[in-house]
PDB file of N, CA and C in Angstrom:
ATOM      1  N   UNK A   1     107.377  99.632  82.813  1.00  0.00           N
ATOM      2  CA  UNK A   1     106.696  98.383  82.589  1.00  0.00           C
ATOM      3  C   UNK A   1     107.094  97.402  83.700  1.00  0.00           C
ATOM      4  N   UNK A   2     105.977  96.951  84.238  1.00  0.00           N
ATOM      5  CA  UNK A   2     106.407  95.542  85.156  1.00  0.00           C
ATOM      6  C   UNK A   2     106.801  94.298  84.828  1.00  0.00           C
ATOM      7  N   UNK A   3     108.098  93.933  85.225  1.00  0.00           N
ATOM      8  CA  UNK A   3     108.103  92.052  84.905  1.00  0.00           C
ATOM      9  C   UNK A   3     106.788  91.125  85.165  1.00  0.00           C
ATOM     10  N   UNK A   4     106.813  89.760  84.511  1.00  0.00           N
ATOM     11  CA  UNK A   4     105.978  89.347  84.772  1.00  0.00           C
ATOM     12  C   UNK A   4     105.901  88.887  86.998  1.00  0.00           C
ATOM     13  N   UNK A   5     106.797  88.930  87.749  1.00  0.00           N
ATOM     14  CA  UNK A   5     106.951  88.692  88.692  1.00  0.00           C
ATOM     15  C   UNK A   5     106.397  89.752  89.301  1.00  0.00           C
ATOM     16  N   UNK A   6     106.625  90.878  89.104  1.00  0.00           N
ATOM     17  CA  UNK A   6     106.261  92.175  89.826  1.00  0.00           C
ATOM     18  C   UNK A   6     104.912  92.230  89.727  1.00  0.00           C
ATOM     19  N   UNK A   7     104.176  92.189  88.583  1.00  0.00           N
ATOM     20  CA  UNK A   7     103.147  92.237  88.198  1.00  0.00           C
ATOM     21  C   UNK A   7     102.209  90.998  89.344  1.00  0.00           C
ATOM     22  N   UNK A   8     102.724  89.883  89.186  1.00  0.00           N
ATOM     23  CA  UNK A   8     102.309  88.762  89.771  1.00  0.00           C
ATOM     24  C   UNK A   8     102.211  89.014  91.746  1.00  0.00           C
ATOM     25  N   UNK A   9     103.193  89.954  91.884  1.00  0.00           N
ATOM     26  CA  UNK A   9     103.381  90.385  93.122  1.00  0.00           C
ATOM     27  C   UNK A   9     102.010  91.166  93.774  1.00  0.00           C
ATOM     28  N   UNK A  10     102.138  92.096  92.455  1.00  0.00           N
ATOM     29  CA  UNK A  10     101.119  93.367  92.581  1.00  0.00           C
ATOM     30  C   UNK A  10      99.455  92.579  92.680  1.00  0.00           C
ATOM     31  N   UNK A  11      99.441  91.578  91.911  1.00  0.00           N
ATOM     32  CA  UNK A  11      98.188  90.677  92.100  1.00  0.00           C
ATOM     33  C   UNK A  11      98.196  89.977  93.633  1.00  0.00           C
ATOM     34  N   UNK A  12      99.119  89.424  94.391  1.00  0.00           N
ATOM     35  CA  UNK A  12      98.836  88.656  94.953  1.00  0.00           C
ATOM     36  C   UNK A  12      98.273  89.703  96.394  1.00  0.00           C
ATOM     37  N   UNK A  13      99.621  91.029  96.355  1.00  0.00           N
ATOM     38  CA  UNK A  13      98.957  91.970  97.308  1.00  0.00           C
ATOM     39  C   UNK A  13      97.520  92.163  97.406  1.00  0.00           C
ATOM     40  N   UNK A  14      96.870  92.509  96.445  1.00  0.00           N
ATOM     41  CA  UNK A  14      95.734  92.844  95.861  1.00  0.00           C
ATOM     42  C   UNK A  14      94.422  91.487  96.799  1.00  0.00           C
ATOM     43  N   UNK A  15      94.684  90.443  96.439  1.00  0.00           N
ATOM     44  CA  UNK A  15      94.529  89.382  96.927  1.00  0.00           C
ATOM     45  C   UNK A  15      93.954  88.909  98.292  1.00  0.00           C
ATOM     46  N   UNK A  16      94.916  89.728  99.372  1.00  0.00           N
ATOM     47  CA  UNK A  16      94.534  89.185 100.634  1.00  0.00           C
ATOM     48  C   UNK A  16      95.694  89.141 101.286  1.00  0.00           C
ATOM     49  N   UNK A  17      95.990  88.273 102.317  1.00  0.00           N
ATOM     50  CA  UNK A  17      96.920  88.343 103.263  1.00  0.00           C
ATOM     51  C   UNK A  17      98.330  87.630 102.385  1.00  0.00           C
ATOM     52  N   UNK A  18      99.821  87.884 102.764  1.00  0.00           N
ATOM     53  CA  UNK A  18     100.716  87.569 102.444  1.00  0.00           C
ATOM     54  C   UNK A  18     101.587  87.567 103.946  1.00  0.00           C
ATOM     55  N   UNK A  19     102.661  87.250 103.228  1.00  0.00           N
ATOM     56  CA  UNK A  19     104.406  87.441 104.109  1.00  0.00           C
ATOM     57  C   UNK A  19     105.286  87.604 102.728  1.00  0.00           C
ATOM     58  N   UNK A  20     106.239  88.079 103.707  1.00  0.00           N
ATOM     59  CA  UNK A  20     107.361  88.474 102.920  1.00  0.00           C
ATOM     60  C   UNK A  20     108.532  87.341 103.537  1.00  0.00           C
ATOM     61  N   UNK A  21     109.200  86.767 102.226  1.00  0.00           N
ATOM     62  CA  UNK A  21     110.290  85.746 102.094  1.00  0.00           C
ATOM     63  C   UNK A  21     111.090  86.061 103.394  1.00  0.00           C
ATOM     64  N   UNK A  22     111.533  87.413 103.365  1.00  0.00           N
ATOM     65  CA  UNK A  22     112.981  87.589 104.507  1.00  0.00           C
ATOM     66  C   UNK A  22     112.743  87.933 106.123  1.00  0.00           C
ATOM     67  N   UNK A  23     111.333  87.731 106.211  1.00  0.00           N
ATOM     68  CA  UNK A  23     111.036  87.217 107.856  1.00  0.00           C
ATOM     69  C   UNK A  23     111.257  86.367 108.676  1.00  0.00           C
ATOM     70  N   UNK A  24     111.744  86.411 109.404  1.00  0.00           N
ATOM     71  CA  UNK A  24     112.478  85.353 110.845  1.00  0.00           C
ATOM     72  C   UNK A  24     111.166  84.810 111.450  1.00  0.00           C
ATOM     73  N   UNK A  25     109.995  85.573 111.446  1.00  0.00           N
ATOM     74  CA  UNK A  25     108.542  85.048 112.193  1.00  0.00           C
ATOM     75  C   UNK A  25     108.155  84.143 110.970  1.00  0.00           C
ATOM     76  N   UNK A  26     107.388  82.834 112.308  1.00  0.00           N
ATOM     77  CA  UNK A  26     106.704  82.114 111.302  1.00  0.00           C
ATOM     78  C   UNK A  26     105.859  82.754 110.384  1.00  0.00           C
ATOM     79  N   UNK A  27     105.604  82.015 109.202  1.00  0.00           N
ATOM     80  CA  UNK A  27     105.021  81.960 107.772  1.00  0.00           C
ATOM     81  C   UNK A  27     104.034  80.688 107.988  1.00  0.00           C
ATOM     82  N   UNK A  28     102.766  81.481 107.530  1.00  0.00           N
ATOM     83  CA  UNK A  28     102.191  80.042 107.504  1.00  0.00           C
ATOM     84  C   UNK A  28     101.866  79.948 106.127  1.00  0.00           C
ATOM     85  N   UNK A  29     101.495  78.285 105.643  1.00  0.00           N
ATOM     86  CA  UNK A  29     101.727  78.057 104.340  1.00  0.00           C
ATOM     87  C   UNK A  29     100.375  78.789 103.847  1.00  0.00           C
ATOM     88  N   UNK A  30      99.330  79.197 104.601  1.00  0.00           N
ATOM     89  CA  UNK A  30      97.942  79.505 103.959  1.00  0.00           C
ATOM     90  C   UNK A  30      98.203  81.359 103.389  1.00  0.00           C
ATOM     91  N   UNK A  31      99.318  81.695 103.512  1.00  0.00           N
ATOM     92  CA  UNK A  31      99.693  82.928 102.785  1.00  0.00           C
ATOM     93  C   UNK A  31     100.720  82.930 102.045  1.00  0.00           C
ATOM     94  N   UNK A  32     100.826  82.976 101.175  1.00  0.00           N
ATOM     95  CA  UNK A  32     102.106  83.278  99.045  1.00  0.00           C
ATOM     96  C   UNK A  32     102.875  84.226 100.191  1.00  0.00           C
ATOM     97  N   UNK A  33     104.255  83.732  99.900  1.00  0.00           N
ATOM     98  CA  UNK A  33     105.217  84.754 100.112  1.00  0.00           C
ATOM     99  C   UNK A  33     105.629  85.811  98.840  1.00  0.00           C
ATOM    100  N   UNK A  34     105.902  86.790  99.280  1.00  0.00           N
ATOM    101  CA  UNK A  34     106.309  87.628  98.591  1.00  0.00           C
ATOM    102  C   UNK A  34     108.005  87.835  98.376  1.00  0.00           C
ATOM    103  N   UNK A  35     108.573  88.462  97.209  1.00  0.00           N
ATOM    104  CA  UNK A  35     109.816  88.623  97.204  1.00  0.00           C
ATOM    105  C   UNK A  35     109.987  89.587  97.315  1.00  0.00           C
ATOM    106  N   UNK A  36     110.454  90.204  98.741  1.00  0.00           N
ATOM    107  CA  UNK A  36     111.101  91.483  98.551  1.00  0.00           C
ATOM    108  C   UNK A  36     111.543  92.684  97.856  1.00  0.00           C
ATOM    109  N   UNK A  37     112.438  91.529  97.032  1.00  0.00           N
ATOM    110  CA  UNK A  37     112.758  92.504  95.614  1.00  0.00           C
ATOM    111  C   UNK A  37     111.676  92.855  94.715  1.00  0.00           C
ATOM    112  N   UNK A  38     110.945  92.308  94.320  1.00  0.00           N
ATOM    113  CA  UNK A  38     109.536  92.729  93.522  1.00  0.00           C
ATOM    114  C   UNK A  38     108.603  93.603  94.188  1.00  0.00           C
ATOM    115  N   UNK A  39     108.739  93.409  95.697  1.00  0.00           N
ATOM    116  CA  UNK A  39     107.643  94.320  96.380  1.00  0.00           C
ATOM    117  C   UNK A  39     108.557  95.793  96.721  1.00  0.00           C
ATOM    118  N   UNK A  40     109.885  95.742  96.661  1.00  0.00           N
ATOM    119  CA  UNK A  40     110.861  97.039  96.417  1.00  0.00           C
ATOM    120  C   UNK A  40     110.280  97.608  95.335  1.00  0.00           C
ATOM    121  N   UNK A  41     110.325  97.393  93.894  1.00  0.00           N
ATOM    122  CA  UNK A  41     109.993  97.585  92.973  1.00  0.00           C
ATOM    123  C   UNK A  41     108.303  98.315  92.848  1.00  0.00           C
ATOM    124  N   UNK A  42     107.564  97.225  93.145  1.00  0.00           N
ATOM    125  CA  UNK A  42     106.119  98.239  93.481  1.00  0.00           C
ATOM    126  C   UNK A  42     106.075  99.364  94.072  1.00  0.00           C
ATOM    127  N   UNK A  43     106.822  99.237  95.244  1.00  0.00           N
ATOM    128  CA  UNK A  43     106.741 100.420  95.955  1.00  0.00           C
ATOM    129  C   UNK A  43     107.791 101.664  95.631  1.00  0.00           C
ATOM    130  N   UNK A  44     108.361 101.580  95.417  1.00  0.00           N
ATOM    131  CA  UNK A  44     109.582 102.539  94.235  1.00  0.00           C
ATOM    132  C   UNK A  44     108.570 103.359  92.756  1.00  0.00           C
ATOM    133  N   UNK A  45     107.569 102.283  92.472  1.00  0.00           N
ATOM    134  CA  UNK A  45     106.838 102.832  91.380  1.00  0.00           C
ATOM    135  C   UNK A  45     105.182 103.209  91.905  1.00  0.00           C
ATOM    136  N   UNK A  46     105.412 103.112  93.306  1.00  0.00           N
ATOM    137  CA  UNK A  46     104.129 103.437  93.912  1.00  0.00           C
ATOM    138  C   UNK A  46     103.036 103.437  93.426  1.00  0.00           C
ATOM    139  N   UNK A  47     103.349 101.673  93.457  1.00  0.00           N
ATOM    140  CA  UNK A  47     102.312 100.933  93.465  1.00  0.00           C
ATOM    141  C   UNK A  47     101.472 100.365  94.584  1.00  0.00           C
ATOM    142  N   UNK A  48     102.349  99.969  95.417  1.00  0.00           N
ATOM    143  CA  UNK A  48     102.195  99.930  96.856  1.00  0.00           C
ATOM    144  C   UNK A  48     103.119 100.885  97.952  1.00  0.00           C
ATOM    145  N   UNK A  49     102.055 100.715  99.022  1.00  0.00           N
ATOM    146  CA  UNK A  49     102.472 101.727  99.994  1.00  0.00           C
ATOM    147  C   UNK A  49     102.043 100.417 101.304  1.00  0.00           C
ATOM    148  N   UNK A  50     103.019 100.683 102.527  1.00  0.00           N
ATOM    149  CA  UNK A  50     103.418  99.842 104.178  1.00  0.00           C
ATOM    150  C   UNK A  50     101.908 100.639 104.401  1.00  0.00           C
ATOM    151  N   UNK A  51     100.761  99.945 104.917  1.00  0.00           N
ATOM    152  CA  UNK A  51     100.149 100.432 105.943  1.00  0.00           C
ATOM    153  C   UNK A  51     100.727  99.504 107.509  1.00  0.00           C
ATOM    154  N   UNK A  52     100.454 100.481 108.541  1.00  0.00           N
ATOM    155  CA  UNK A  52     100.837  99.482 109.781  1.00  0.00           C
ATOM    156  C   UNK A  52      99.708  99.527 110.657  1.00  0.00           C
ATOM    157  N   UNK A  53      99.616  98.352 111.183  1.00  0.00           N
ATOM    158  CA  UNK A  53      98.265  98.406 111.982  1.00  0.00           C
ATOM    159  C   UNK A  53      99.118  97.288 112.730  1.00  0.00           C
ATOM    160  N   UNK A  54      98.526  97.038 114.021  1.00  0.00           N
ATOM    161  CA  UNK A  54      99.047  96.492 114.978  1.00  0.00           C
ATOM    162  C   UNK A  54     100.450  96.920 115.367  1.00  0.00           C
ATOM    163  N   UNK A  55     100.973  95.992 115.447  1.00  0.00           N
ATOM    164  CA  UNK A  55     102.643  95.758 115.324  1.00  0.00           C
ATOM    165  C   UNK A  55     103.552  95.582 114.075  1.00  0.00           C
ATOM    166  N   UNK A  56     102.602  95.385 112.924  1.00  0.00           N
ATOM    167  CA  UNK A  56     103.229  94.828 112.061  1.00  0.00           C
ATOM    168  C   UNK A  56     102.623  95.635 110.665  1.00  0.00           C
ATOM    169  N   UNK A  57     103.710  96.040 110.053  1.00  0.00           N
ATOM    170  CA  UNK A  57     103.204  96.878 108.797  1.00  0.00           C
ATOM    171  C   UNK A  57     103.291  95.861 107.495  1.00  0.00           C
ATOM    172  N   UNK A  58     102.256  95.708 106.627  1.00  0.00           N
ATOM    173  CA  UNK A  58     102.109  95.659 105.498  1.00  0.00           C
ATOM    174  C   UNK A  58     101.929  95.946 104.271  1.00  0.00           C
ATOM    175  N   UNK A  59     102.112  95.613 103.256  1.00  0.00           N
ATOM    176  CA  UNK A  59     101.724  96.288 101.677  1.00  0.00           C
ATOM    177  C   UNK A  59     100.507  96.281 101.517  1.00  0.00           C
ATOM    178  N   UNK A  60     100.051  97.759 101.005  1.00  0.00           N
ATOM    179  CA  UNK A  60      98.757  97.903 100.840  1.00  0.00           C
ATOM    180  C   UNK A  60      98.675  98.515  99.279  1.00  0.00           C
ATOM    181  N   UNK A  61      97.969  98.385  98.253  1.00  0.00           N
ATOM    182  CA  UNK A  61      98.047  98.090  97.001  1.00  0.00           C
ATOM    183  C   UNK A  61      97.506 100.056  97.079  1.00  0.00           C
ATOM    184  N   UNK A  62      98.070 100.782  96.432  1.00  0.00           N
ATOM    185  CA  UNK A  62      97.782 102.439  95.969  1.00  0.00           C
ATOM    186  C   UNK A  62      96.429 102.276  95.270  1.00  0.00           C
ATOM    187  N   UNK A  63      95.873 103.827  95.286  1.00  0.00           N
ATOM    188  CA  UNK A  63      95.299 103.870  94.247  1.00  0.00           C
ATOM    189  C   UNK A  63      95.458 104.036  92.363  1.00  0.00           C
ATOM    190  N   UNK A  64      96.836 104.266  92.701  1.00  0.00           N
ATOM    191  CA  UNK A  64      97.478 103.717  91.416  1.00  0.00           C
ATOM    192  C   UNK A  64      97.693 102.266  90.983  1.00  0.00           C
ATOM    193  N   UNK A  65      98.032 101.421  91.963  1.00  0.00           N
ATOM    194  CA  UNK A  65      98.327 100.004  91.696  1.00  0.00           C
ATOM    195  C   UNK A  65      96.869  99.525  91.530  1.00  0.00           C
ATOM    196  N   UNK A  66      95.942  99.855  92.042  1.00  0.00           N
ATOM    197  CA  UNK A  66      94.471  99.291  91.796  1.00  0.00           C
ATOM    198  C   UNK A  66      93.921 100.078  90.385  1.00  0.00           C
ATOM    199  N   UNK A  67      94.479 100.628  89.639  1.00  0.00           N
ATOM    200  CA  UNK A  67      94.065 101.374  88.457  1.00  0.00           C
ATOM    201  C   UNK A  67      95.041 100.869  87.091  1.00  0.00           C
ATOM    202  N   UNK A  68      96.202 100.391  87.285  1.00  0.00           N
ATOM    203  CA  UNK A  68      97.078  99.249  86.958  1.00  0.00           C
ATOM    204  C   UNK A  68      96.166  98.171  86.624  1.00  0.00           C
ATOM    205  N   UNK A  69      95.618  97.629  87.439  1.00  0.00           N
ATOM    206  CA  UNK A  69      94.993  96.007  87.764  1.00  0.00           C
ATOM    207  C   UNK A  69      93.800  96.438  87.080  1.00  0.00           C
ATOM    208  N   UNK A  70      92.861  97.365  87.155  1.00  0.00           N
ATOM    209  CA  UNK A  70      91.774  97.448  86.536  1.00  0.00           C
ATOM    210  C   UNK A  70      92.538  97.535  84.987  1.00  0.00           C
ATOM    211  N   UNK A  71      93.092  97.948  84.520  1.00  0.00           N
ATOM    212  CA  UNK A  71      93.617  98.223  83.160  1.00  0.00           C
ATOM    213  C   UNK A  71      93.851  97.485  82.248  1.00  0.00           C
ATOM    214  N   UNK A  72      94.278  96.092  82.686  1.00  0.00           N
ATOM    215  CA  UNK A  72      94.347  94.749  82.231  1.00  0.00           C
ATOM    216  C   UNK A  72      93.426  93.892  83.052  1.00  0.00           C
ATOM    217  N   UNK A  73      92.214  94.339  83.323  1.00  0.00           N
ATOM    218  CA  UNK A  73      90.894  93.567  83.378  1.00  0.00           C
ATOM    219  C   UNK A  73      91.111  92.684  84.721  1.00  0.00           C
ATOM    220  N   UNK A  74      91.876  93.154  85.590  1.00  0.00           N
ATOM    221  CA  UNK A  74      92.013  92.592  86.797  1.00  0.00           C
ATOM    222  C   UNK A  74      91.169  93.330  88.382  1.00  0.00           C
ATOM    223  N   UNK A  75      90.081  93.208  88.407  1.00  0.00           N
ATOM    224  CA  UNK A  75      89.543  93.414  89.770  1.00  0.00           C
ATOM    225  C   UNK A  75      90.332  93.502  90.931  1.00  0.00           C
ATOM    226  N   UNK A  76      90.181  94.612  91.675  1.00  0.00           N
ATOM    227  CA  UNK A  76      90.720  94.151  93.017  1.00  0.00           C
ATOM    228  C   UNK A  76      89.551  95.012  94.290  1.00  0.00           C
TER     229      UNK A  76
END
């Protein structure tokens, strides 16, 4: 079962663009940071999986984590 944070995580991935809290590169305010620890957690329960494109890899929501979100009536 997900905390309500993890869960909230798993939505925001879902969402659109983010950052993650423990980056040294600017953050701009027009993207929700993420907590690490919650996005450990998704990805431990593979929910999410790093795609990398460019230089820089991000969380990309599974086809499990998008079957999650449909389950409790959440679109992604």
């Amino acid at each position: 079962m997900l905390s309500p944070h993890e869960f909230a995580t798993l939505m925001l991935i879902s969402s659109g663009p983010h950052t993650r809290t423990d980056t040294s590169s600017d953050t701009s305010s027009d993207h929700p940071e993420i907590d690490p620890v919650d996005l450990d957690a998704l990805i431990a329960r593979q929910l999410v999986s790093y795609e990398s494109s460019d230089e820089r890899s991000r969380p990309q929501i599974t086809d499990h984590g998008r079957s999650m979100l449909k389950a409790v009536g959440r679109d992604c």
